[in-house]
N, C-alpha and C. Protein backbone atom coordinates (compact mmCIF):
# COMPACT_ATOMS: atom_id res chain seq x y z
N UNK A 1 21.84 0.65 -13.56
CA UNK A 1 21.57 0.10 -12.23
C UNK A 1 20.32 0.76 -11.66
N UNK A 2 19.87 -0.29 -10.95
CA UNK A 2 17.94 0.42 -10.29
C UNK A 2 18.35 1.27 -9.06
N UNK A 3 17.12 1.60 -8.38
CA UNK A 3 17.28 1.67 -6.64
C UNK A 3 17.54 0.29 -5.80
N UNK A 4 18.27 0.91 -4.96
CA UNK A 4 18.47 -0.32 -3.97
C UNK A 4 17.97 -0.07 -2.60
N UNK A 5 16.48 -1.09 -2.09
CA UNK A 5 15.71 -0.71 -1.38
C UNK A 5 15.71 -1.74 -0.76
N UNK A 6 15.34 -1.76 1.17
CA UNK A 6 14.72 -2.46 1.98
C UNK A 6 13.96 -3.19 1.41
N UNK A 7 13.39 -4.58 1.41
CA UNK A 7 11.88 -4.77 1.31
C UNK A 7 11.38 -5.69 2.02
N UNK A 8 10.16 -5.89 2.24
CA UNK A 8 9.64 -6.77 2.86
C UNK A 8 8.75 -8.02 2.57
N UNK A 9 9.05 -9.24 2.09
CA UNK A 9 8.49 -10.16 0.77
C UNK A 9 7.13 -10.63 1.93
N UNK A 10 5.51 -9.89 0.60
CA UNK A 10 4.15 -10.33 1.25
C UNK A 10 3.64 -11.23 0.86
N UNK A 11 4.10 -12.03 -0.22
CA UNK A 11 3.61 -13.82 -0.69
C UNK A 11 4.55 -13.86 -1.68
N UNK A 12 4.23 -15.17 -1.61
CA UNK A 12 4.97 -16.21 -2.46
C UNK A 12 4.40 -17.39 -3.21
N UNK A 13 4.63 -17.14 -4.11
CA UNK A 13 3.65 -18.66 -4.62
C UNK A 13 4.75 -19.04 -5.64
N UNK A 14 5.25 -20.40 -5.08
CA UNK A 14 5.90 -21.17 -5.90
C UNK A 14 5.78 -22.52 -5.78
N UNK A 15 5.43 -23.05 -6.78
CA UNK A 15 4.87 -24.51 -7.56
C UNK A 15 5.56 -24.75 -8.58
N UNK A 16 4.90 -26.19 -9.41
CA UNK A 16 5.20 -26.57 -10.59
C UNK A 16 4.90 -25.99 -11.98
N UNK A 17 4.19 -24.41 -11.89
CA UNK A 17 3.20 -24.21 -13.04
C UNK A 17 4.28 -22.80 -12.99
N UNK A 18 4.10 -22.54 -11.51
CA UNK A 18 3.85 -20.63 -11.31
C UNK A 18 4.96 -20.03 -10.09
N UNK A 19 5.61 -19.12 -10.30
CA UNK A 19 7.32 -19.06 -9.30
C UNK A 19 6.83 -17.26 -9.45
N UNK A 20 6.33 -16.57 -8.58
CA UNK A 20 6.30 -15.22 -8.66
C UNK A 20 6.19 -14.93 -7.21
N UNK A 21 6.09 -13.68 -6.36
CA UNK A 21 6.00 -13.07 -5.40
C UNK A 21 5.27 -11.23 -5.29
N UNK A 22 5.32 -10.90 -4.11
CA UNK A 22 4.82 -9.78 -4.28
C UNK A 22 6.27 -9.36 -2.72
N UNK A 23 6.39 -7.97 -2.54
CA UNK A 23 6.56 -7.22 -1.56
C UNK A 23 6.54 -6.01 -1.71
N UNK A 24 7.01 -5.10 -0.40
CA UNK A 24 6.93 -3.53 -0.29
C UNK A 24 7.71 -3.26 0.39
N UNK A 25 8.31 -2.27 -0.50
CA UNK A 25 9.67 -1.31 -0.10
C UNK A 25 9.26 -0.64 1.56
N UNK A 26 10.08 -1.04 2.51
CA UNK A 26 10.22 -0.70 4.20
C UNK A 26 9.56 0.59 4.26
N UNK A 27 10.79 1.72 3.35
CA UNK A 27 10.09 3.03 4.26
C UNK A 27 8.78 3.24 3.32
N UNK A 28 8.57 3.15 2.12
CA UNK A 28 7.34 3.70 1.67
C UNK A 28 5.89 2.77 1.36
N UNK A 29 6.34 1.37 1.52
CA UNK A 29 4.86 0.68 1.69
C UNK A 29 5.01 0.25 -0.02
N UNK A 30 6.09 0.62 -0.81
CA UNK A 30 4.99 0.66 -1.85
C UNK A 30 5.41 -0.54 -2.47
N UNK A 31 4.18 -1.00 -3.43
CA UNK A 31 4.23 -2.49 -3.81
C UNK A 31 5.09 -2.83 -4.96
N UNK A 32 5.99 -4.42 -4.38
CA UNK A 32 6.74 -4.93 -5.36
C UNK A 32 6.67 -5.85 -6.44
N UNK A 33 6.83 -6.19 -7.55
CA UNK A 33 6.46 -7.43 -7.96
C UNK A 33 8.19 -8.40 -8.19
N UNK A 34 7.77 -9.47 -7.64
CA UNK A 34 9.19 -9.90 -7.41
C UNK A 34 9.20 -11.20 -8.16
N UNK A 35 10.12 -11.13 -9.14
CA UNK A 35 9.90 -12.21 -10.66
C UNK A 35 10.29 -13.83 -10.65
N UNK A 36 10.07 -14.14 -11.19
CA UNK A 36 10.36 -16.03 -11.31
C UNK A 36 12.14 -16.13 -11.30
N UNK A 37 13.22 -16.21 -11.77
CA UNK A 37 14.13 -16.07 -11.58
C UNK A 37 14.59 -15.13 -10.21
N UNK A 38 14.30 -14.63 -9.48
CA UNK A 38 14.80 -14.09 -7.78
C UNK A 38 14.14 -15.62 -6.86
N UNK A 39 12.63 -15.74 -7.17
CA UNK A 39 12.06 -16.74 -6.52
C UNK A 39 12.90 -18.35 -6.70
N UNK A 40 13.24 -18.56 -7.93
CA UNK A 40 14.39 -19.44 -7.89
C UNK A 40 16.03 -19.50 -7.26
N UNK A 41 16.11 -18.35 -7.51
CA UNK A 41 17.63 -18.10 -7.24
C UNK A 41 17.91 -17.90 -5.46
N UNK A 42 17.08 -17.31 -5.23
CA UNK A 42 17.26 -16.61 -3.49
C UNK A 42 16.26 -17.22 -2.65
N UNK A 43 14.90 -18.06 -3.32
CA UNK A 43 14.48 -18.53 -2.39
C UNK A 43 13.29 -17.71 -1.40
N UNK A 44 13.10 -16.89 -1.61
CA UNK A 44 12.36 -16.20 -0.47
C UNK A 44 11.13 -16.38 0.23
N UNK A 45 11.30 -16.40 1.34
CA UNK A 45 9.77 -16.43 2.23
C UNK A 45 8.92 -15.45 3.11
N UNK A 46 7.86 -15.50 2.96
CA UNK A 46 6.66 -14.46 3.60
C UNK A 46 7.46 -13.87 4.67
N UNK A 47 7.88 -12.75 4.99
CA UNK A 47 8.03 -12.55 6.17
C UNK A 47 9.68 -12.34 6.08
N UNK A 48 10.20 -12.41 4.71
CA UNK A 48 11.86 -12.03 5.15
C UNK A 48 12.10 -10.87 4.51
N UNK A 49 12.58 -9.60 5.32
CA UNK A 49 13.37 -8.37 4.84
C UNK A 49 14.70 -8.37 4.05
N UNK A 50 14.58 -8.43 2.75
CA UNK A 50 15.91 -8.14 2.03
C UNK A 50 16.42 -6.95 1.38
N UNK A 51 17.33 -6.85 1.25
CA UNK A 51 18.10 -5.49 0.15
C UNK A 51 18.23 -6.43 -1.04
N UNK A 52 17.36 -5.05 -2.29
CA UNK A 52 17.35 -5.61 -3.20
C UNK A 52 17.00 -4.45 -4.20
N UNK A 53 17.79 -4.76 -5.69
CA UNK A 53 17.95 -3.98 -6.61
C UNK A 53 16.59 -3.65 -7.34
N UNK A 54 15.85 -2.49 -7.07
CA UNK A 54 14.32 -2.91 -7.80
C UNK A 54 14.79 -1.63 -9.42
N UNK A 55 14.15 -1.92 -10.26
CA UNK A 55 13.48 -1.43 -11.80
C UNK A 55 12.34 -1.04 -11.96
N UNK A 56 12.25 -1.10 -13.22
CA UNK A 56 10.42 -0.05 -13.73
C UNK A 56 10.14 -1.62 -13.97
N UNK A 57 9.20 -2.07 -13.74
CA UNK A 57 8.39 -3.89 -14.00
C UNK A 57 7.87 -3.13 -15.78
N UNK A 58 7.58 -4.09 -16.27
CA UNK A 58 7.14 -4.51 -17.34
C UNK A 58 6.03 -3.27 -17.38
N UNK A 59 6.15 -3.00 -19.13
CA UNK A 59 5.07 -1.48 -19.55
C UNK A 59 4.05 -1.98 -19.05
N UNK A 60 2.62 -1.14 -18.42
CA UNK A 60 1.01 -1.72 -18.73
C UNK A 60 0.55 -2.52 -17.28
N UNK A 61 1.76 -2.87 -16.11
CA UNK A 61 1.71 -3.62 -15.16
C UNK A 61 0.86 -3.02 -14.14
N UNK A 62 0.45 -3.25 -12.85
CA UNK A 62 -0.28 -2.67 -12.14
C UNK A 62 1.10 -2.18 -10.82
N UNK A 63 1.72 -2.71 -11.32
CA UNK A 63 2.86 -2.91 -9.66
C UNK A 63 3.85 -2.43 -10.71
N UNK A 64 4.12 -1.34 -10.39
CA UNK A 64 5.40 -0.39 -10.95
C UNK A 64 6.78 -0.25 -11.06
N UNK A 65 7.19 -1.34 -9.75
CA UNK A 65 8.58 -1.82 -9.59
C UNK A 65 8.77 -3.27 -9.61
N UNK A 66 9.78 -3.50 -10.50
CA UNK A 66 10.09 -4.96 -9.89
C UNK A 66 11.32 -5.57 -9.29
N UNK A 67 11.54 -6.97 -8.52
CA UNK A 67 13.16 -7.04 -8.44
C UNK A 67 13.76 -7.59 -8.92
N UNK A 68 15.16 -6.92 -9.90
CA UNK A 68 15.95 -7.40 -11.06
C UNK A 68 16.89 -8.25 -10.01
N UNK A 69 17.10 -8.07 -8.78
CA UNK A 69 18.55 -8.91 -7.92
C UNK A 69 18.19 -8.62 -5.98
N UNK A 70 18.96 -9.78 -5.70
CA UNK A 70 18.91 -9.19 -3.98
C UNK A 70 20.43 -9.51 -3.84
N UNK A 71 20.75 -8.70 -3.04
CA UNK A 71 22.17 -9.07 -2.58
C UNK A 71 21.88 -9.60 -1.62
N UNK A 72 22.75 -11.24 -1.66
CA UNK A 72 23.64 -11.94 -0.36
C UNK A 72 24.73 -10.99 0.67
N UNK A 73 24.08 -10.90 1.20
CA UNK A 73 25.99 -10.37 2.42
C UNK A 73 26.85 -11.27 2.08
N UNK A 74 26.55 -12.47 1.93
CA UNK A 74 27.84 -13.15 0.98
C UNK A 74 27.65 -13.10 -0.09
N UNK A 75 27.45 -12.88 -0.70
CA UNK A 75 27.50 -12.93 -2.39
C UNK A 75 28.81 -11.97 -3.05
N UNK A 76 29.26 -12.16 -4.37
CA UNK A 76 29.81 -11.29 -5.05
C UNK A 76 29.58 -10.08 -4.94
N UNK A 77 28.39 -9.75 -4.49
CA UNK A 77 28.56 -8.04 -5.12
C UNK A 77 28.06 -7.16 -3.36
N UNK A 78 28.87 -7.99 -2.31
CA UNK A 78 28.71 -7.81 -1.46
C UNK A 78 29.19 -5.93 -1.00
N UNK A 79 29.88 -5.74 -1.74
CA UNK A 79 30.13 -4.16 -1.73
C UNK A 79 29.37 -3.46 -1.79
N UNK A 80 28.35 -3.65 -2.83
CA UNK A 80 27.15 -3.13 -2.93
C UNK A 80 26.01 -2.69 -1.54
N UNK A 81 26.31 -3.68 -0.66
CA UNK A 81 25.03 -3.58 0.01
C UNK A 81 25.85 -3.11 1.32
N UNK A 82 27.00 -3.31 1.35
CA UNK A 82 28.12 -2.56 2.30
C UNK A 82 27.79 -1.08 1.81
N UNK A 83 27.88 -0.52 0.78
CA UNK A 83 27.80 1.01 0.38
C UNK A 83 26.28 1.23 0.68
N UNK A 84 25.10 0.10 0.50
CA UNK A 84 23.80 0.88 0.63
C UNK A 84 23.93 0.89 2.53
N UNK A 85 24.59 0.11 3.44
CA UNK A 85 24.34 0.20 4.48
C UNK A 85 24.57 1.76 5.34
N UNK A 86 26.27 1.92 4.33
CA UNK A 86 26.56 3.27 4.82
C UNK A 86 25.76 4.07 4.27
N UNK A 87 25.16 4.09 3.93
CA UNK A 87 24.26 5.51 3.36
C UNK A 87 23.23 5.34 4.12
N UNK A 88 22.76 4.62 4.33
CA UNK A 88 21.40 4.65 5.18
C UNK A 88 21.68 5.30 6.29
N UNK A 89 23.17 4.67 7.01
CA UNK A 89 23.48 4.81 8.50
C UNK A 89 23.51 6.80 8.37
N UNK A 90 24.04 7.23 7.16
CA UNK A 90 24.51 8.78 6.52
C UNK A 90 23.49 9.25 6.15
N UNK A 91 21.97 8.58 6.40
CA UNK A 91 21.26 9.21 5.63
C UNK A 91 20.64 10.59 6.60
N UNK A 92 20.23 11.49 6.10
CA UNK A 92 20.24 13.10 6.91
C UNK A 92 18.77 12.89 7.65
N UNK A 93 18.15 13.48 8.48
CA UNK A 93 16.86 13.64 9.11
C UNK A 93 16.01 13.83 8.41
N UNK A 94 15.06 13.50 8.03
CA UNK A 94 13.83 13.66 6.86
C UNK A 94 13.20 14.86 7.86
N UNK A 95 12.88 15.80 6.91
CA UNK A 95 12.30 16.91 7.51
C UNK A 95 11.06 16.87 7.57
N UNK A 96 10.35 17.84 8.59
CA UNK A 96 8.77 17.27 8.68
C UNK A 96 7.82 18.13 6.93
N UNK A 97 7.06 17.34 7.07
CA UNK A 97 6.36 17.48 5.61
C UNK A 97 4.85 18.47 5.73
N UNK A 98 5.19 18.74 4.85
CA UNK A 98 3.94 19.91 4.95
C UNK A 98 2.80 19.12 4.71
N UNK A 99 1.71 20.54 5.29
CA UNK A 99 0.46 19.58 5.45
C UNK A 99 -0.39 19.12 3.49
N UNK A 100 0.37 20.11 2.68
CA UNK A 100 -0.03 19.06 1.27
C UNK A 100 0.40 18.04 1.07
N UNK A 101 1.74 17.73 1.55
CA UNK A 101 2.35 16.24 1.61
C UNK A 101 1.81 15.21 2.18
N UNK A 102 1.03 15.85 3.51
CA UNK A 102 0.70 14.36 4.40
C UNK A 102 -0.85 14.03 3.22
N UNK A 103 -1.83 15.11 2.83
CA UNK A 103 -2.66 15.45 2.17
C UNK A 103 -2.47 14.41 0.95
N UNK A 104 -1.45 14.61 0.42
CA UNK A 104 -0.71 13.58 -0.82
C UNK A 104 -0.89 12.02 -0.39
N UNK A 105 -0.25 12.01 0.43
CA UNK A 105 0.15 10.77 1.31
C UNK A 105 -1.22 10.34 0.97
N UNK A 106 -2.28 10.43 2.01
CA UNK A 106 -3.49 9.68 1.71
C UNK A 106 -4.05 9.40 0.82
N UNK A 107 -3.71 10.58 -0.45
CA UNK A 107 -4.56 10.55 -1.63
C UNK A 107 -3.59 9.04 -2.76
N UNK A 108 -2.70 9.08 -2.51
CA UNK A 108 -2.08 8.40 -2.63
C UNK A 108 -2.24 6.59 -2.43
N UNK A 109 -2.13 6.70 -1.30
CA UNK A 109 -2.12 5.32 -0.57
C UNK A 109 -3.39 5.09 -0.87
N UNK A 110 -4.68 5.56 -1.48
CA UNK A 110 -5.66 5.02 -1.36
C UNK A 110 -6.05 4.64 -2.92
N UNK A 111 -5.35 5.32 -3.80
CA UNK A 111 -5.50 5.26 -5.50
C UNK A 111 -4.12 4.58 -5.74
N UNK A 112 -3.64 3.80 -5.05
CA UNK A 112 -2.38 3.28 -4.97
C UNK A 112 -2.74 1.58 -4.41
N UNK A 113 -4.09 1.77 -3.44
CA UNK A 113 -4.58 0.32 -2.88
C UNK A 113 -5.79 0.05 -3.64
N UNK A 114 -6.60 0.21 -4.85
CA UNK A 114 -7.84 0.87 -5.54
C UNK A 114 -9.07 -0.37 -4.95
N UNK A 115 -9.12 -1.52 -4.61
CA UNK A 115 -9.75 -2.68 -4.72
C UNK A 115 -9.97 -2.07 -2.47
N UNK A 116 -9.06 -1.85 -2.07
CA UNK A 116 -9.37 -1.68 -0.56
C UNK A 116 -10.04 -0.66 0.01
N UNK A 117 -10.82 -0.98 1.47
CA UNK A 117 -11.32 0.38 1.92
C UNK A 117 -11.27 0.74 3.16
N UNK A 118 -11.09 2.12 3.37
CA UNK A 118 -10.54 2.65 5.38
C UNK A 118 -11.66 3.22 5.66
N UNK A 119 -11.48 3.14 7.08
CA UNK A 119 -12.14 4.09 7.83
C UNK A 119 -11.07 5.03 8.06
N UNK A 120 -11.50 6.32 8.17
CA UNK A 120 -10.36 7.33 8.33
C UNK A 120 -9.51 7.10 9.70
N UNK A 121 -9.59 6.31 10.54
CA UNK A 121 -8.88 5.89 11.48
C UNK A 121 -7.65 4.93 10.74
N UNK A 122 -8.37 4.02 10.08
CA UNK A 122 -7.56 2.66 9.38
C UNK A 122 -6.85 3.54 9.04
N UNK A 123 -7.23 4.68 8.06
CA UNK A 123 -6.30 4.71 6.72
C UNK A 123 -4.88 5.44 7.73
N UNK A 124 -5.22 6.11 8.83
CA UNK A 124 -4.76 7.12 9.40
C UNK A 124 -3.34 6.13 10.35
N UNK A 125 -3.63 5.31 10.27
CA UNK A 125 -2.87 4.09 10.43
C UNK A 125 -1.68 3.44 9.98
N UNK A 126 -2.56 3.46 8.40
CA UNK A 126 -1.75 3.35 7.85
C UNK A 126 -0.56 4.48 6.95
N UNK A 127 -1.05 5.44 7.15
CA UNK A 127 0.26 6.82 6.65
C UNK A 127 1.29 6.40 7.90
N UNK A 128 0.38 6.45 9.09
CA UNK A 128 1.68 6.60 10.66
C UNK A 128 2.78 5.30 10.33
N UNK A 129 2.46 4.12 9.47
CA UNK A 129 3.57 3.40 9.86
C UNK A 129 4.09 3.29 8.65
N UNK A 130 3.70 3.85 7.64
CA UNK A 130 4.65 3.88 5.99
C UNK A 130 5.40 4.82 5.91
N UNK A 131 4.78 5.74 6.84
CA UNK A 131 5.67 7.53 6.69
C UNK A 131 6.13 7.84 8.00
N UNK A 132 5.74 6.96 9.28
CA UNK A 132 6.39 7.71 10.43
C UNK A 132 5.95 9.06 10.59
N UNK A 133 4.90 9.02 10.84
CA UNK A 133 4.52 10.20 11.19
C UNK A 133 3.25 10.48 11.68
N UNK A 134 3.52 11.33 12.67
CA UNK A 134 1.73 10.99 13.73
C UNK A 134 0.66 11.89 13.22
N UNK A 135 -0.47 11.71 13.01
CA UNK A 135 -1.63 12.17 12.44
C UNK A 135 -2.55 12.73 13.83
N UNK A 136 -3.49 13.50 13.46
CA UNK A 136 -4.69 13.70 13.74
C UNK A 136 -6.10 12.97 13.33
N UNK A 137 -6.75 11.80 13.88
CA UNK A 137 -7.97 12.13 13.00
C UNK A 137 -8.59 12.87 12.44
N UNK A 138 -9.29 13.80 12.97
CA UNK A 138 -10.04 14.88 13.02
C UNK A 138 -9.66 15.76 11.80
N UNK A 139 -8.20 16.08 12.01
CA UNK A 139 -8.02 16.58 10.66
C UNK A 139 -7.51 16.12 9.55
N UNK A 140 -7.41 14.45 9.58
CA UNK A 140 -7.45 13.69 8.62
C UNK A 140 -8.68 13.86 7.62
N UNK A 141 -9.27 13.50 8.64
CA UNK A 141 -11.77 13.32 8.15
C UNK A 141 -11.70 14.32 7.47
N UNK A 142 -11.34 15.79 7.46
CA UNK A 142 -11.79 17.15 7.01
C UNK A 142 -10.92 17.04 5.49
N UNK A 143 -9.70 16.39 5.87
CA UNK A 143 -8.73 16.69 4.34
C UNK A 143 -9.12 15.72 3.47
N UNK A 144 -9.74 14.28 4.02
CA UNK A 144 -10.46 13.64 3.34
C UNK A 144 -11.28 13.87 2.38
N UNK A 145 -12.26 14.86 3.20
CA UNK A 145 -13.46 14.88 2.64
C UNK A 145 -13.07 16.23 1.88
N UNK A 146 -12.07 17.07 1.59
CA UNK A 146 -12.21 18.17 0.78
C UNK A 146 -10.89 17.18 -0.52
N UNK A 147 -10.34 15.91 -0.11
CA UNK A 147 -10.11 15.12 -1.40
C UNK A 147 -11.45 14.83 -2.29
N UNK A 148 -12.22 14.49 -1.68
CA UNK A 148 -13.74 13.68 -1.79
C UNK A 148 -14.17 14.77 -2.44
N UNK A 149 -14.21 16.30 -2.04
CA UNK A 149 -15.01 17.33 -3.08
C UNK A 149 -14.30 17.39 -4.20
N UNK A 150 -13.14 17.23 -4.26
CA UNK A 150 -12.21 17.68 -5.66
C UNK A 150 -12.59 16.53 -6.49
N UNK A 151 -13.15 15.43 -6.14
CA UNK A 151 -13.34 14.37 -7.25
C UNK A 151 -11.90 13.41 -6.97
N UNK A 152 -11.05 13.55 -5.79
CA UNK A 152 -9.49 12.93 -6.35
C UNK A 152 -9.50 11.00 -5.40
N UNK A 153 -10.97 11.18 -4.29
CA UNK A 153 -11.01 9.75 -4.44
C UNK A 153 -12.66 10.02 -4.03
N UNK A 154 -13.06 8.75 -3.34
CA UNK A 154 -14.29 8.12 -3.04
C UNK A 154 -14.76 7.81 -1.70
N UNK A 155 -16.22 8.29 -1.56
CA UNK A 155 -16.44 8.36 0.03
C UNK A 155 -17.78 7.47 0.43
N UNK A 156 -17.73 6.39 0.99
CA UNK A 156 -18.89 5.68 0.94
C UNK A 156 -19.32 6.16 2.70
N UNK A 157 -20.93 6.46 2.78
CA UNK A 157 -21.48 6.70 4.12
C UNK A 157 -22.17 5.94 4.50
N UNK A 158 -22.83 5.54 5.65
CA UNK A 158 -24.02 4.65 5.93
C UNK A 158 -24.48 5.40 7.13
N UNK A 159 -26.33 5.75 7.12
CA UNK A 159 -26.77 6.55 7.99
C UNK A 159 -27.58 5.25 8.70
N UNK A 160 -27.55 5.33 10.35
CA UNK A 160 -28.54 4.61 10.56
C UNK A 160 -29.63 4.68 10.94
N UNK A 161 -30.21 6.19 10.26
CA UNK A 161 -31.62 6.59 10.02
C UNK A 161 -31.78 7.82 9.31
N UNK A 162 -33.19 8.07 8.98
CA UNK A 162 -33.44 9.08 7.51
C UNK A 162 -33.19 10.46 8.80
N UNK A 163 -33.04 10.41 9.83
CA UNK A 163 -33.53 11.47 10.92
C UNK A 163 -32.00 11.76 10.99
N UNK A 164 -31.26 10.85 10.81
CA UNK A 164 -29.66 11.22 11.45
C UNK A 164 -28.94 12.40 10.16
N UNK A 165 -28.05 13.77 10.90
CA UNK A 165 -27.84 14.39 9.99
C UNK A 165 -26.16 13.83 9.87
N UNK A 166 -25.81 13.29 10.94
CA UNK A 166 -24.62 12.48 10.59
C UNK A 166 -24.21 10.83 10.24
N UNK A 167 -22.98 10.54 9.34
CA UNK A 167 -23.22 9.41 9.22
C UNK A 167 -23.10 8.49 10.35
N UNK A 168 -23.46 7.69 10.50
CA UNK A 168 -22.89 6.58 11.45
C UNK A 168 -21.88 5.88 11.52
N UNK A 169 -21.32 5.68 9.80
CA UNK A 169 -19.93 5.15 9.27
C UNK A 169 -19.38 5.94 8.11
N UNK A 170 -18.29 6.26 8.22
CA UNK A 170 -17.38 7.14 6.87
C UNK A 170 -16.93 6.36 6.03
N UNK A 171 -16.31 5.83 5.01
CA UNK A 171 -15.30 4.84 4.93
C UNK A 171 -15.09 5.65 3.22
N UNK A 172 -13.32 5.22 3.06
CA UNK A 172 -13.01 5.59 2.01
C UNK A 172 -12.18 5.03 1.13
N UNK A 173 -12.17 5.01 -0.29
CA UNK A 173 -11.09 4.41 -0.86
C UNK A 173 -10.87 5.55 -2.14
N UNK A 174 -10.28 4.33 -3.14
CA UNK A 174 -9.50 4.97 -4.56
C UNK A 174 -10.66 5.43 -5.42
N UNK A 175 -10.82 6.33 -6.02
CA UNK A 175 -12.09 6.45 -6.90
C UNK A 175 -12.01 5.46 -8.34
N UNK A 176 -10.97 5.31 -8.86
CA UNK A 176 -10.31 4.12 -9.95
C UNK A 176 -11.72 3.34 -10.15
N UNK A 177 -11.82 2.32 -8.27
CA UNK A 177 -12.86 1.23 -8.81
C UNK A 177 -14.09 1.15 -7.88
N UNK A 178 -14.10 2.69 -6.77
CA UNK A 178 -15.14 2.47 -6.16
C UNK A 178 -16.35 1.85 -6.63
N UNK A 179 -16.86 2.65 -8.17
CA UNK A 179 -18.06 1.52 -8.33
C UNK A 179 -18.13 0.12 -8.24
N UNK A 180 -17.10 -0.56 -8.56
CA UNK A 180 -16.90 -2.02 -8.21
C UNK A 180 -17.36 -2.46 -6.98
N UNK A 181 -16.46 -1.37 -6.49
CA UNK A 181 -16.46 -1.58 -4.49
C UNK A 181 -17.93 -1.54 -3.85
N UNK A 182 -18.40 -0.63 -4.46
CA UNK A 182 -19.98 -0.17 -3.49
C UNK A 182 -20.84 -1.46 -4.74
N UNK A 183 -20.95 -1.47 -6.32
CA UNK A 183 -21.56 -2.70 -6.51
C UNK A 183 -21.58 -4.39 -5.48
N UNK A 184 -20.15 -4.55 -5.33
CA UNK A 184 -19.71 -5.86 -4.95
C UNK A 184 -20.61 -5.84 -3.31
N UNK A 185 -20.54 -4.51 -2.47
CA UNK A 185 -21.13 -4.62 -1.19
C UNK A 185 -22.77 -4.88 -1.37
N UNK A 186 -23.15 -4.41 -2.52
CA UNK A 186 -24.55 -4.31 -2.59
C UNK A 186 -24.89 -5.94 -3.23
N UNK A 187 -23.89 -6.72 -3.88
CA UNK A 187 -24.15 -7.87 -4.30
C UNK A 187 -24.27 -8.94 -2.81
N UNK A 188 -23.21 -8.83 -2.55
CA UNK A 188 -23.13 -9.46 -1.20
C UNK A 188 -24.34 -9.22 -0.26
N UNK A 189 -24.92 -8.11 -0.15
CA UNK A 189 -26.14 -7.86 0.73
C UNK A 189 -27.33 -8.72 0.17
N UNK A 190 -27.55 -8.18 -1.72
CA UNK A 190 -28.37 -9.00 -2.18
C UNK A 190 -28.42 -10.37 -2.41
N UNK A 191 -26.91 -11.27 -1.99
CA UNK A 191 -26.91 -12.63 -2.04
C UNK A 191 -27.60 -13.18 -0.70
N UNK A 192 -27.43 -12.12 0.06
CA UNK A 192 -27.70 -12.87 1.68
C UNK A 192 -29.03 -12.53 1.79
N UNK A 193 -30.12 -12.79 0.77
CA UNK A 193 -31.68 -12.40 1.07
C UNK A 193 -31.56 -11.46 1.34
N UNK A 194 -30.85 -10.29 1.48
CA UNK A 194 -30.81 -8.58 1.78
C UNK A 194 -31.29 -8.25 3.25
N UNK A 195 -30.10 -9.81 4.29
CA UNK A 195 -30.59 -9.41 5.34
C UNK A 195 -28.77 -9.60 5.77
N UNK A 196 -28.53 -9.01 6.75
CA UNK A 196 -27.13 -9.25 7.63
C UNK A 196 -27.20 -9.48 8.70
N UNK A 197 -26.30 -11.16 9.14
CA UNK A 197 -26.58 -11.43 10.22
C UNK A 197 -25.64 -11.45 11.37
N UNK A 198 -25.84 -10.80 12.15
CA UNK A 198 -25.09 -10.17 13.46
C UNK A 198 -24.96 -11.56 14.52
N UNK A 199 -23.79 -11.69 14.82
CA UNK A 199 -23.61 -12.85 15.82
C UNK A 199 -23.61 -14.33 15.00
């Protein structure tokens, strides 16, 4: 038997060809792949929270869990989700996390999203509502950027002059595919005559 987790279903695509989904487990954000047989059987749509039995997805996958079942509150195995309720309701106070954990957290969520990119505000955003837990900027930017010296992700700057000793914009992601990331921005600049137009 898998974990039995909250989740929250983020698309759906079901047609005549193709029946798959994606979601993310409530408390930790993290991404589901949710298979052709659940999408038949249960039906699910953008936007509905279920309890559901997740597994290890298929060797080589990019999305690490998948869902083998959801329990009905009516269904047969309605006991099941009666026992996950009491435990949740039993579950003990999560203690506060040290500052390598929250440190983790980001390094994480960002080699975990590899194709996306934050401003240390965004990203700071996003730890507060996956982890419940309130941040600092300020000393987000600093733990950032001593991730950024270790090599463990990627820091793109933009100055808006050779005179400025600070950047004007921070922004950060997964190191995995930053080159992709900073190529693809530089393609896009060079498609638009290498001009950007404001308004």
């Amino acid at each position: 038997m898998g974990q039995i987790k909250e989740i929250y279903i983020t698309n759906v695509v079901c047609d005549s060809e193709r029946k798959f989904g994606f979601a993310r487990i409530i408390e930790t954000a993290e991404e589901v792949f949710v298979p052709p047989h659940v999408i038949l059987e249960h039906s699910p749509q953008k936007g509905d929270q279920v309890v559901a039995e997740l597994i290890p997805n298929i060797e080589g996958q990019r999305v690490k869990l998948r869902v083998n079942m959801v329990y009905d509150p009516d269904g047969p195995f309605r006991h099941l989700l009666k026992n996950y309720r009491h435990k949740e309701k039993q579950a003990p106070v999560m203690k506060e996390p040290t500052h390598a954990e929250v440190v983790q957290w980001m390094c994480d969520h960002l080699n975990a999203y590899p194709m996306d990119v934050y401003t240390t505000q965004q990203l700071v955003e996003e730890i507060e509502v996956s982890h419940n837990y309130r941040m600092q900027t300020a000393t987000a930017g600093r733990d950032l950027d001593h991730l950024f010296k270790q090599g463990r992700i990627a820091k793109l700057q933009l100055f808006a002059t050779v005179t400025n000793s600070r950047a004007a914009r921070t922004m950060w992601c997964g190191q995995q595919n930053a080159t992709q990331i900073f190529d693809k921005m530089v393609e896009l600049y060079e498609n638009n005559e290498r001009r950007i137009d404001i308004g």
